[in-house]
C-alpha atoms as a PDB file:
ATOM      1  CA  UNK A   1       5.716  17.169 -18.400  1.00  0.00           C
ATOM      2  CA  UNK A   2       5.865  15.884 -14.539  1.00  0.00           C
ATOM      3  CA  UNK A   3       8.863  14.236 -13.538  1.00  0.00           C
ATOM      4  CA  UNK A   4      11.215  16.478 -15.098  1.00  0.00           C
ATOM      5  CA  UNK A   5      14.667  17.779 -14.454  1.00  0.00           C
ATOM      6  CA  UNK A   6      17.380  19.654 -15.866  1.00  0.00           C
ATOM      7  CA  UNK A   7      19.230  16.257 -16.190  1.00  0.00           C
ATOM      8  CA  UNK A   8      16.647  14.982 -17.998  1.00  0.00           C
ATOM      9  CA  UNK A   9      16.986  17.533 -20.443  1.00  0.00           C
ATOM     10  CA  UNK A  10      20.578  16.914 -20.694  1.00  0.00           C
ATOM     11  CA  UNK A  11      20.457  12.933 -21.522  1.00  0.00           C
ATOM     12  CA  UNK A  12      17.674  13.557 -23.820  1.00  0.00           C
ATOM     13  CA  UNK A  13      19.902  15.330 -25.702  1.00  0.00           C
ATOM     14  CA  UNK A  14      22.788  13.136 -25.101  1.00  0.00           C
ATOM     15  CA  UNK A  15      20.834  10.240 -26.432  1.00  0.00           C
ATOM     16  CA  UNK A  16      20.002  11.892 -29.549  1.00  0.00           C
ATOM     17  CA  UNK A  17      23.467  12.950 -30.327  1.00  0.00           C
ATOM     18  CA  UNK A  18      24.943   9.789 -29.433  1.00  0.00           C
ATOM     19  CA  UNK A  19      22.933   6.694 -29.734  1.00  0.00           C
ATOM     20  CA  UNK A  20      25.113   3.750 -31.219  1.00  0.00           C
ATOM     21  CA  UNK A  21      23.650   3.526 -34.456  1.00  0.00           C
ATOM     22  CA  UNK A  22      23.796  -0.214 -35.229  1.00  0.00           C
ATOM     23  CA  UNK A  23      21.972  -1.098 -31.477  1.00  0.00           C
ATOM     24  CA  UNK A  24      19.144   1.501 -32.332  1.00  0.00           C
ATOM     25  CA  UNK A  25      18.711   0.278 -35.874  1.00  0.00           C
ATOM     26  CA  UNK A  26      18.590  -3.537 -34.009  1.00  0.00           C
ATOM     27  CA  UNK A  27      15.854  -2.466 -31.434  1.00  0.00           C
ATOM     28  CA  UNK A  28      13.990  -0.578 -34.573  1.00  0.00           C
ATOM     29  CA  UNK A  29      13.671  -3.726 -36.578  1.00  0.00           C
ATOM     30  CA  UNK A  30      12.379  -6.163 -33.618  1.00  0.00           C
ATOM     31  CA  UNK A  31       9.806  -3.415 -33.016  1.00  0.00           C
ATOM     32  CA  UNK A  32       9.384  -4.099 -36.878  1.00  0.00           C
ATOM     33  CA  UNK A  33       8.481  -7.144 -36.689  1.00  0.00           C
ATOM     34  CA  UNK A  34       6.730  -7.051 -33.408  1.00  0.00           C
ATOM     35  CA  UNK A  35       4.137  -4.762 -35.095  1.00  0.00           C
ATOM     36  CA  UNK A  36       3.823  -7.201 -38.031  1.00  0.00           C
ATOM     37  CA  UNK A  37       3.430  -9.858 -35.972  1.00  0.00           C
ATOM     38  CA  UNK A  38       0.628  -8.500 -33.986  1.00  0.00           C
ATOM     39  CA  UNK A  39      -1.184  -6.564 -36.427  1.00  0.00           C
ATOM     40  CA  UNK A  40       0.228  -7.645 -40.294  1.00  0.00           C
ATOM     41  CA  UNK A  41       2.464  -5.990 -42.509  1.00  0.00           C
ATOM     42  CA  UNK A  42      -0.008  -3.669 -43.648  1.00  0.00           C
ATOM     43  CA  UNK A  43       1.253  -0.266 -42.340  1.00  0.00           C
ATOM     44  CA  UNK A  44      -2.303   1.628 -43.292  1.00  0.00           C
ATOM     45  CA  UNK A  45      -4.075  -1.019 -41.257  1.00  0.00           C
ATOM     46  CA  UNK A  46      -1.530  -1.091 -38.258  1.00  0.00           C
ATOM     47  CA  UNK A  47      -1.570   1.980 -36.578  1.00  0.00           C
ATOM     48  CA  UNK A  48       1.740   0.719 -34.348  1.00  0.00           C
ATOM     49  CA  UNK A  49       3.800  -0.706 -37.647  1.00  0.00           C
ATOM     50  CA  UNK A  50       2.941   2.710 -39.375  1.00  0.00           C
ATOM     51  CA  UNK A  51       4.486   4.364 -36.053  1.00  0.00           C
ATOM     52  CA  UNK A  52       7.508   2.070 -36.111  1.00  0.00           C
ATOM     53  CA  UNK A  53       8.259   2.592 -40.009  1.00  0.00           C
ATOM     54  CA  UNK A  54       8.237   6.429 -39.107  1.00  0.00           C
ATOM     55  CA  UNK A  55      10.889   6.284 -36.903  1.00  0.00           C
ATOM     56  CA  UNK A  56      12.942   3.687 -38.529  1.00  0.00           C
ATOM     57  CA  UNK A  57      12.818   6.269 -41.678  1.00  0.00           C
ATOM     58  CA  UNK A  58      13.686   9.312 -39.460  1.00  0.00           C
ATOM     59  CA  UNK A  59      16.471   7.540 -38.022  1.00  0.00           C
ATOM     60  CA  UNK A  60      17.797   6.984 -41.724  1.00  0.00           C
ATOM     61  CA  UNK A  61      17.105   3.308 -41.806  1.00  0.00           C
ATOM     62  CA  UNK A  62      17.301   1.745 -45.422  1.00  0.00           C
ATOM     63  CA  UNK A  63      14.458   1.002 -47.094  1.00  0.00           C
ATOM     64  CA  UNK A  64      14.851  -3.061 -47.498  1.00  0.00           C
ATOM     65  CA  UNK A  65      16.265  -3.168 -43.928  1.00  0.00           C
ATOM     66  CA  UNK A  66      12.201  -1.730 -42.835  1.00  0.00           C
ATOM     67  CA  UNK A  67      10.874  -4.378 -45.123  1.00  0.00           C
ATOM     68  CA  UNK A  68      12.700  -7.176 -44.487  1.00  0.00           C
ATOM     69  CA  UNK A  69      12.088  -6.793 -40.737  1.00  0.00           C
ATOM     70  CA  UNK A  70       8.199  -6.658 -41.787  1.00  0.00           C
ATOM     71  CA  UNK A  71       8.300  -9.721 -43.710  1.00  0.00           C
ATOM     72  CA  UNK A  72      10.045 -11.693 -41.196  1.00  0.00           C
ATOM     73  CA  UNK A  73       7.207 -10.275 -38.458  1.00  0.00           C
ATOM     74  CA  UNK A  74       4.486 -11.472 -40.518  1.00  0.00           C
ATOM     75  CA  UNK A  75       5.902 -14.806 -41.296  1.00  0.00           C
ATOM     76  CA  UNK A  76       6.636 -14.055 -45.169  1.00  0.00           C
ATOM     77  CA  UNK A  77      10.378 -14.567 -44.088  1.00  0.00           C
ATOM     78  CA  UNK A  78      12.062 -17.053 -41.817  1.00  0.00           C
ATOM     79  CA  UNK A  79      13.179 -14.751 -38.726  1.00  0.00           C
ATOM     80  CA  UNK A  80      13.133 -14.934 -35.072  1.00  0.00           C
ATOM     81  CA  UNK A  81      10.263 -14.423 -32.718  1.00  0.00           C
ATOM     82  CA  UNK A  82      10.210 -11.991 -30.376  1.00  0.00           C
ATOM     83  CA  UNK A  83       8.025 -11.547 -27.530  1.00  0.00           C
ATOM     84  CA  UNK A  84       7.627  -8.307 -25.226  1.00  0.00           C
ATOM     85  CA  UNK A  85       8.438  -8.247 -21.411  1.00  0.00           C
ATOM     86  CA  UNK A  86       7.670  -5.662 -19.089  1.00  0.00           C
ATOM     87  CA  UNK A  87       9.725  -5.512 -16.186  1.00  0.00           C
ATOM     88  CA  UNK A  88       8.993  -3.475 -13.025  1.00  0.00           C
ATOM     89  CA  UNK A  89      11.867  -2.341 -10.953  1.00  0.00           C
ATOM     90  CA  UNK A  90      12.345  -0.816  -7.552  1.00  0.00           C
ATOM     91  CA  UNK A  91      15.505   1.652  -7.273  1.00  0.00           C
ATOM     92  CA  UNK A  92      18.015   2.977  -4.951  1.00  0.00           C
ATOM     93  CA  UNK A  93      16.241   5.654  -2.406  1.00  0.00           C
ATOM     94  CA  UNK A  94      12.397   3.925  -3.807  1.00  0.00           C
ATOM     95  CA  UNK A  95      13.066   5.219  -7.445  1.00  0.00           C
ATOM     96  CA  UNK A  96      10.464   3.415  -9.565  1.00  0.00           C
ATOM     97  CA  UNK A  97      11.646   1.995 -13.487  1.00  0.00           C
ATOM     98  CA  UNK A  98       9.673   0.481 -16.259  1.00  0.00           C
ATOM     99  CA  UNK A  99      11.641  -1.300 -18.817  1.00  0.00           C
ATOM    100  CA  UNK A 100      10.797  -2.674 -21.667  1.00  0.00           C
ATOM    101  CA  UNK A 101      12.244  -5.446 -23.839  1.00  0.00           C
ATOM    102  CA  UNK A 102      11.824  -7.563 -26.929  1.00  0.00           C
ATOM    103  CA  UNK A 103      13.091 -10.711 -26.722  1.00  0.00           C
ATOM    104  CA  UNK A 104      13.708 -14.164 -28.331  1.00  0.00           C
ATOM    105  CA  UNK A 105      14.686 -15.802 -25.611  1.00  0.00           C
ATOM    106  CA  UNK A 106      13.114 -14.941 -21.856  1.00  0.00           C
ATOM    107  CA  UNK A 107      15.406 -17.270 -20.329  1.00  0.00           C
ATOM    108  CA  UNK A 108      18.173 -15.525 -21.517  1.00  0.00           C
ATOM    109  CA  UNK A 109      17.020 -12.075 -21.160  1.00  0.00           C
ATOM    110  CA  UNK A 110      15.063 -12.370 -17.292  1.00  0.00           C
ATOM    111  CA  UNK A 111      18.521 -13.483 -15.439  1.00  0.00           C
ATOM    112  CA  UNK A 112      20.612 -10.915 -17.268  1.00  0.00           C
ATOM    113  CA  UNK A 113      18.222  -8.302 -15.792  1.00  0.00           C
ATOM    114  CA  UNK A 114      18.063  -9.572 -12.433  1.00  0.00           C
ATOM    115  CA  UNK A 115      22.010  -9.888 -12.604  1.00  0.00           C
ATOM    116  CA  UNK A 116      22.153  -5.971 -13.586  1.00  0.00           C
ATOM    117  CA  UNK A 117      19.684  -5.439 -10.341  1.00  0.00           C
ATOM    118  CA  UNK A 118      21.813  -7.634  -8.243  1.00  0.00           C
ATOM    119  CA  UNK A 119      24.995  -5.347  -9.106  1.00  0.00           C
ATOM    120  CA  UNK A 120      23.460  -2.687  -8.475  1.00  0.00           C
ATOM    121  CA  UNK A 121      21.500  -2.476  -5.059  1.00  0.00           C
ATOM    122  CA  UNK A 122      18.018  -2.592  -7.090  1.00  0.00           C
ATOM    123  CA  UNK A 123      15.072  -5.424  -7.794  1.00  0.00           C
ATOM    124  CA  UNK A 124      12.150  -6.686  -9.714  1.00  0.00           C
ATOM    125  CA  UNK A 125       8.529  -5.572  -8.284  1.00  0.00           C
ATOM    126  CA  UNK A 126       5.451  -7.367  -8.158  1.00  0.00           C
ATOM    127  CA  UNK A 127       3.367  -6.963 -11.172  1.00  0.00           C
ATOM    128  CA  UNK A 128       1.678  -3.438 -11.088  1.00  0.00           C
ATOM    129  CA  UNK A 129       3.176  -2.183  -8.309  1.00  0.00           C
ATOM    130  CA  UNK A 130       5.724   0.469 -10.277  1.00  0.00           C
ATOM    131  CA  UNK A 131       3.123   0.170 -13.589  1.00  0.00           C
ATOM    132  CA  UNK A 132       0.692   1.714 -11.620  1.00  0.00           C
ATOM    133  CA  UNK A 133       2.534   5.311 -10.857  1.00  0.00           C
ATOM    134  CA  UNK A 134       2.445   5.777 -14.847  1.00  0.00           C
ATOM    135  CA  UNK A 135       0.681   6.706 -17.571  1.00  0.00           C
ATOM    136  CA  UNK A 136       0.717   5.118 -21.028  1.00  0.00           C
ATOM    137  CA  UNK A 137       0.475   7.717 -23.647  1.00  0.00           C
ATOM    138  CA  UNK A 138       2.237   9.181 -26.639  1.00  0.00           C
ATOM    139  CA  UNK A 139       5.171  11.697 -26.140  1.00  0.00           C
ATOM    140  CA  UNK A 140       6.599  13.680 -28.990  1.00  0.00           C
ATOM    141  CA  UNK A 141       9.560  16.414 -28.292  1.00  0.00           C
ATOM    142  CA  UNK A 142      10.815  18.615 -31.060  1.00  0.00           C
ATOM    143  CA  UNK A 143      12.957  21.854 -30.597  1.00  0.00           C
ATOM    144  CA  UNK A 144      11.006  25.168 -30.119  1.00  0.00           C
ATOM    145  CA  UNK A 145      13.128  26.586 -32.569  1.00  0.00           C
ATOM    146  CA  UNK A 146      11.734  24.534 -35.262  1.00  0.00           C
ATOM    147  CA  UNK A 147       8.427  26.279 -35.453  1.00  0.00           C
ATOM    148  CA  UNK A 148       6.097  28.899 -33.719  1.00  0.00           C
ATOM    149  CA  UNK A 149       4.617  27.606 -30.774  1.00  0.00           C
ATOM    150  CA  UNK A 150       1.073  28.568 -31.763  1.00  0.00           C
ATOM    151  CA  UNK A 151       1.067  27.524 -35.313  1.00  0.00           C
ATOM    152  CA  UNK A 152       2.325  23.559 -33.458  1.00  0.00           C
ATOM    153  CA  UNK A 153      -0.461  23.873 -31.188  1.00  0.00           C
ATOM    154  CA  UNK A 154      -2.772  24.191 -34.032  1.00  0.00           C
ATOM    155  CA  UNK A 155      -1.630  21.065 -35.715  1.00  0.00           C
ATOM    156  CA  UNK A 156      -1.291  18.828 -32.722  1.00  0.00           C
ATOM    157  CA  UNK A 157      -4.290  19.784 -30.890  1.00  0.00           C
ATOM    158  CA  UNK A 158      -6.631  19.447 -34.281  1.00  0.00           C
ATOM    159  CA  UNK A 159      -4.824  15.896 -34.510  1.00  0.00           C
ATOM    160  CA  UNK A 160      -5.934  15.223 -30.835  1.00  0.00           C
ATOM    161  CA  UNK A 161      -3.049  15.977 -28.846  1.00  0.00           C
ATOM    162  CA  UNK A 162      -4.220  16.300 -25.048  1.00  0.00           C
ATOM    163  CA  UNK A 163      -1.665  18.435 -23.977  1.00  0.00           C
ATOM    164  CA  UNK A 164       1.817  20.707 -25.294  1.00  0.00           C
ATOM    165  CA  UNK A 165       4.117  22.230 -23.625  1.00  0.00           C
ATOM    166  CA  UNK A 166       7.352  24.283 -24.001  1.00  0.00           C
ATOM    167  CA  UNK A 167      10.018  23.714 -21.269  1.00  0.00           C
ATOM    168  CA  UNK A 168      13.833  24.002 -21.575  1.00  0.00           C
ATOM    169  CA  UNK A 169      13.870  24.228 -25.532  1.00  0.00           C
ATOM    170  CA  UNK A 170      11.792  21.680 -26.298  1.00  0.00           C
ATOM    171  CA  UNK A 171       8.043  21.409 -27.255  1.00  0.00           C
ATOM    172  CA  UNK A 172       6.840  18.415 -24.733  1.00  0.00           C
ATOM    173  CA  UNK A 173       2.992  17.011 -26.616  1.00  0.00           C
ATOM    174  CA  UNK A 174       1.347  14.477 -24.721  1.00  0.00           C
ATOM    175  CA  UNK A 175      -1.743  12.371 -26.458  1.00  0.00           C
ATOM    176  CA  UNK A 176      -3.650   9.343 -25.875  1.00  0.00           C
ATOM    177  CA  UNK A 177      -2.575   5.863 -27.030  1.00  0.00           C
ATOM    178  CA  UNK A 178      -4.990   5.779 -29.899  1.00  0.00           C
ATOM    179  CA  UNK A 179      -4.673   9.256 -31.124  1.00  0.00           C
ATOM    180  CA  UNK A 180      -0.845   9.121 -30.820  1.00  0.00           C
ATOM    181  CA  UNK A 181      -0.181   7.762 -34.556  1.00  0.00           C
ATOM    182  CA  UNK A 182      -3.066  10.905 -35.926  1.00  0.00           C
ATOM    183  CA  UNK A 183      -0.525  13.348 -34.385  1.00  0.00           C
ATOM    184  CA  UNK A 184       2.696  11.576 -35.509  1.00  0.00           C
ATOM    185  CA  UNK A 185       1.146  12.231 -39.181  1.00  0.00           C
ATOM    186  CA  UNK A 186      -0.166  15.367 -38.716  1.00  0.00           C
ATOM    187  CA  UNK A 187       3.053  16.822 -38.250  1.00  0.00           C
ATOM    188  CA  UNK A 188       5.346  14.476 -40.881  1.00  0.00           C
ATOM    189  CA  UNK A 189       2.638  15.446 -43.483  1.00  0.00           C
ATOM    190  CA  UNK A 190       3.805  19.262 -42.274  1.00  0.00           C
ATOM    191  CA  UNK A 191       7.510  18.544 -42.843  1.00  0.00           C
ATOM    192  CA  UNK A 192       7.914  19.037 -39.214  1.00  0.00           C
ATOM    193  CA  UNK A 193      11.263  17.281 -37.367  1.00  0.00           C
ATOM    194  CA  UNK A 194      10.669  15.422 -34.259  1.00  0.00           C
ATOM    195  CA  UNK A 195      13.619  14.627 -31.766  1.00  0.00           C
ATOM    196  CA  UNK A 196      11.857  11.943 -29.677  1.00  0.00           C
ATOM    197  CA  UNK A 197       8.551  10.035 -30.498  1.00  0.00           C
ATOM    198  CA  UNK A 198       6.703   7.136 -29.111  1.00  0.00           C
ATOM    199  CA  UNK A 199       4.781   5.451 -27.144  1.00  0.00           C
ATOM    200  CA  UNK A 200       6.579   5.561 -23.579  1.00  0.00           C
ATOM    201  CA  UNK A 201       5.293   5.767 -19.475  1.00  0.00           C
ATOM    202  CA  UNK A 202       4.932   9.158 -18.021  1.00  0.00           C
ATOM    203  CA  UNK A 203       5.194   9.619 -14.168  1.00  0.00           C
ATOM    204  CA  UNK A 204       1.786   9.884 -12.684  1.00  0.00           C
ATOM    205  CA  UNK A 205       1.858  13.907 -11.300  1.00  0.00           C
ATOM    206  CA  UNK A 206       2.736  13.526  -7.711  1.00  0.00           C
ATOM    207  CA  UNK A 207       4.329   9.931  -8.004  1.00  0.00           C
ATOM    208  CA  UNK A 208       7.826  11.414  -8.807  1.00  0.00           C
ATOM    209  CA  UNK A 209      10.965  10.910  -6.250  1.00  0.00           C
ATOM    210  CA  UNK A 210      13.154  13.620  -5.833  1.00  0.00           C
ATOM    211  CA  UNK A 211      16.814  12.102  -5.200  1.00  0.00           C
ATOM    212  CA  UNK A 212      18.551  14.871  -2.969  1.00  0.00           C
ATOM    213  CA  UNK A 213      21.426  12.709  -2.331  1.00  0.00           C
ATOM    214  CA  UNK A 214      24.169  13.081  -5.219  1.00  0.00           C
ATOM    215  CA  UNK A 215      25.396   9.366  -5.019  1.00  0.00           C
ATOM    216  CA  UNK A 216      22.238   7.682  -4.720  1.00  0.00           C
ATOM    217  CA  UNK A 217      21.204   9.777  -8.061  1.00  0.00           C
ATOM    218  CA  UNK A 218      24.280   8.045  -9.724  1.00  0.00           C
ATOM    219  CA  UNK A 219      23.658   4.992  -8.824  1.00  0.00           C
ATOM    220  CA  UNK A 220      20.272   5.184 -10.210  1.00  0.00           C
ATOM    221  CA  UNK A 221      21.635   6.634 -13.627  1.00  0.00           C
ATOM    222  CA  UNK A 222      24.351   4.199 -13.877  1.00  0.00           C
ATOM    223  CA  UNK A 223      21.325   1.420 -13.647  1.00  0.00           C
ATOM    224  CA  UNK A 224      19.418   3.522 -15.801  1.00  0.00           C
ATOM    225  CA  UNK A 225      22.354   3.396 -18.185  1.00  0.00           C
ATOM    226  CA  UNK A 226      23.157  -0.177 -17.788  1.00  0.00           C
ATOM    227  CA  UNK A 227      19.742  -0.923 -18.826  1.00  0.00           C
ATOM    228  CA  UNK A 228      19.267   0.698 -22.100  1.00  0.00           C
ATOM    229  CA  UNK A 229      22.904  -0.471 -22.781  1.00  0.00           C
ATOM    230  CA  UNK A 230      21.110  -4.454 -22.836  1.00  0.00           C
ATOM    231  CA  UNK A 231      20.807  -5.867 -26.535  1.00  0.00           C
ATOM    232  CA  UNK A 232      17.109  -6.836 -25.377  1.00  0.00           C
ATOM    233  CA  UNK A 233      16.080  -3.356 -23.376  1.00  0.00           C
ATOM    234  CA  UNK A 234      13.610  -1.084 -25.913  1.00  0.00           C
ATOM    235  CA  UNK A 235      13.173   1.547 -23.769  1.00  0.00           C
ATOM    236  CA  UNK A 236      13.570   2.606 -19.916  1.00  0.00           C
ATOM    237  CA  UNK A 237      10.811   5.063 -17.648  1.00  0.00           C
ATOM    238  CA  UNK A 238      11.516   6.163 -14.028  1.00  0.00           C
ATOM    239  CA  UNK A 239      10.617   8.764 -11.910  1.00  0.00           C
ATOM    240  CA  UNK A 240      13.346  10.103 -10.479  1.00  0.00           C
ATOM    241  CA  UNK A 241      13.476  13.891 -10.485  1.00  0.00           C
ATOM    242  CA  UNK A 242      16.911  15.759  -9.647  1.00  0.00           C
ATOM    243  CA  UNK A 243      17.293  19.326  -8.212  1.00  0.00           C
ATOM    244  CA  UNK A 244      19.792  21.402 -10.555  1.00  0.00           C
ATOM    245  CA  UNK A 245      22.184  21.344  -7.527  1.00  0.00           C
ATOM    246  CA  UNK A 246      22.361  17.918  -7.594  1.00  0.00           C
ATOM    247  CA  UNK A 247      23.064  17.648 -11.341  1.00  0.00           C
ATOM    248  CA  UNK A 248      25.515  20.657 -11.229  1.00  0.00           C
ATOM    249  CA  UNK A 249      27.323  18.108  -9.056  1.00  0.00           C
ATOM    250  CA  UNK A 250      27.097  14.575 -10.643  1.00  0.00           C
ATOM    251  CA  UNK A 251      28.610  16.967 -13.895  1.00  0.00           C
ATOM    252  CA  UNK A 252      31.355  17.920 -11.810  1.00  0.00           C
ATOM    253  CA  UNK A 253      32.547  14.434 -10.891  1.00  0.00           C
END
């Protein structure tokens, strides 16, 4: 996968060991009833809610909490509406972010980001102007120790995966938008554990920003962090890449 680093390889473990549990199970159930909302509360007929209730499941979510959250997304419960922002963000040393949010309340949410920027040496972009140095598509990671490389490829390329790799102990397979939910279910229906998978923005090869300098790369993170740490933030892209010197040293201090 482009844009990748030792470090990245490092938080994405991190964030599967460690993810607060109650704020992931919050962020599952607006996308919920975002999916409902846009495309009913019929899972077989809503290729996104079908995705969502996957990974609500995976992460151990109780059943009535998943249906609840559907009802209220399709109106069949009283429930908040949320709508979805995308905010485009220019970094320290001309790193580019994507974040993405669910929100009830934009008033709320759109100063609290631009505080968080303000703190932190960064600001919003004009619209497109990060969104167009990535790539929408599906990403799903699962440890190469979970199964024999050519046996996965098998599955996910029959399913319609465009591309799979295996880099740094993980299996990296990268599809299309609308083939995305045929390989999510090719591999559940094959037992097979995933450690990350969704629908998140890729670094366009060659669009990546290699941060040499060890304090602008932890300023970056530490905006990074304070992003996905916001109630409202779903997920957070960049394309900062780091040299394994330079992450050898933000571990260090």
């Amino acid at each position: 996968m482009s844009g990748h680093s030792k470090w990245a390889n490092i938080k994405h473990r991190k964030e599967v060991v460690d993810k607060k549990r109650g704020s992931m199970f919050t962020k599952m159930s607006r996308e919920l009833m975002v999916s409902a909302r846009m495309g009913g509360s019929d899972s077989a007929m809503n290729a996104r809610l079908r995705i969502a209730v996957s990974n609500a499941r995976a992460a151990n979510m109780p059943k009535d909490t998943i249906e609840r959250a559907i009802k209220k997304g399709a109106g069949e419960l009283e429930g908040q509406v949320f709508e979805e922002i995308l905010y485009e963000i220019y970094a320290v040393g001309g790193v580019a972010l994507i974040v993405e949010a669910l929100t009830d309340k934009k008033s709320r949410t759109t100063p609290e980001i631009k505080s968080i920027l303000n703190r932190m040496n960064s600001n919003l972009a004009e619209a497109n102007a990060v969104k167009r140095l990535f790539n929408r598509c599906g990403f799903i990671a699962i440890q190469n120790d979970k199964i024999e490389e050519e046996k996965l490829m098998e599955i996910v390329i029959d399913a319609g995966a465009d591309d799979i790799k295996n880099e740094n102990g993980y299996y990296e397979i990268i599809t299309a938008i609308d083939k995305y939910a045929a390989v999510s279910e090719a591999l559940s229906a094959k037992n097979i554990e995933t450690d990350q998978s969704a629908l998140r923005y890729l670094p366009v090869e060659g669009t990546e920003v290699q941060v040499e300098d060890v304090e602008q790369a932890r300023k970056n993170l530490k905006l990074i962090e304070a992003m996905e740490d916001h109630d409202d933030v779903q997920a957070v892209y960049h394309n900062m890449t780091l040299s394994d010197e330079v992450v050898d040293k933000l571990e260090l201090g």
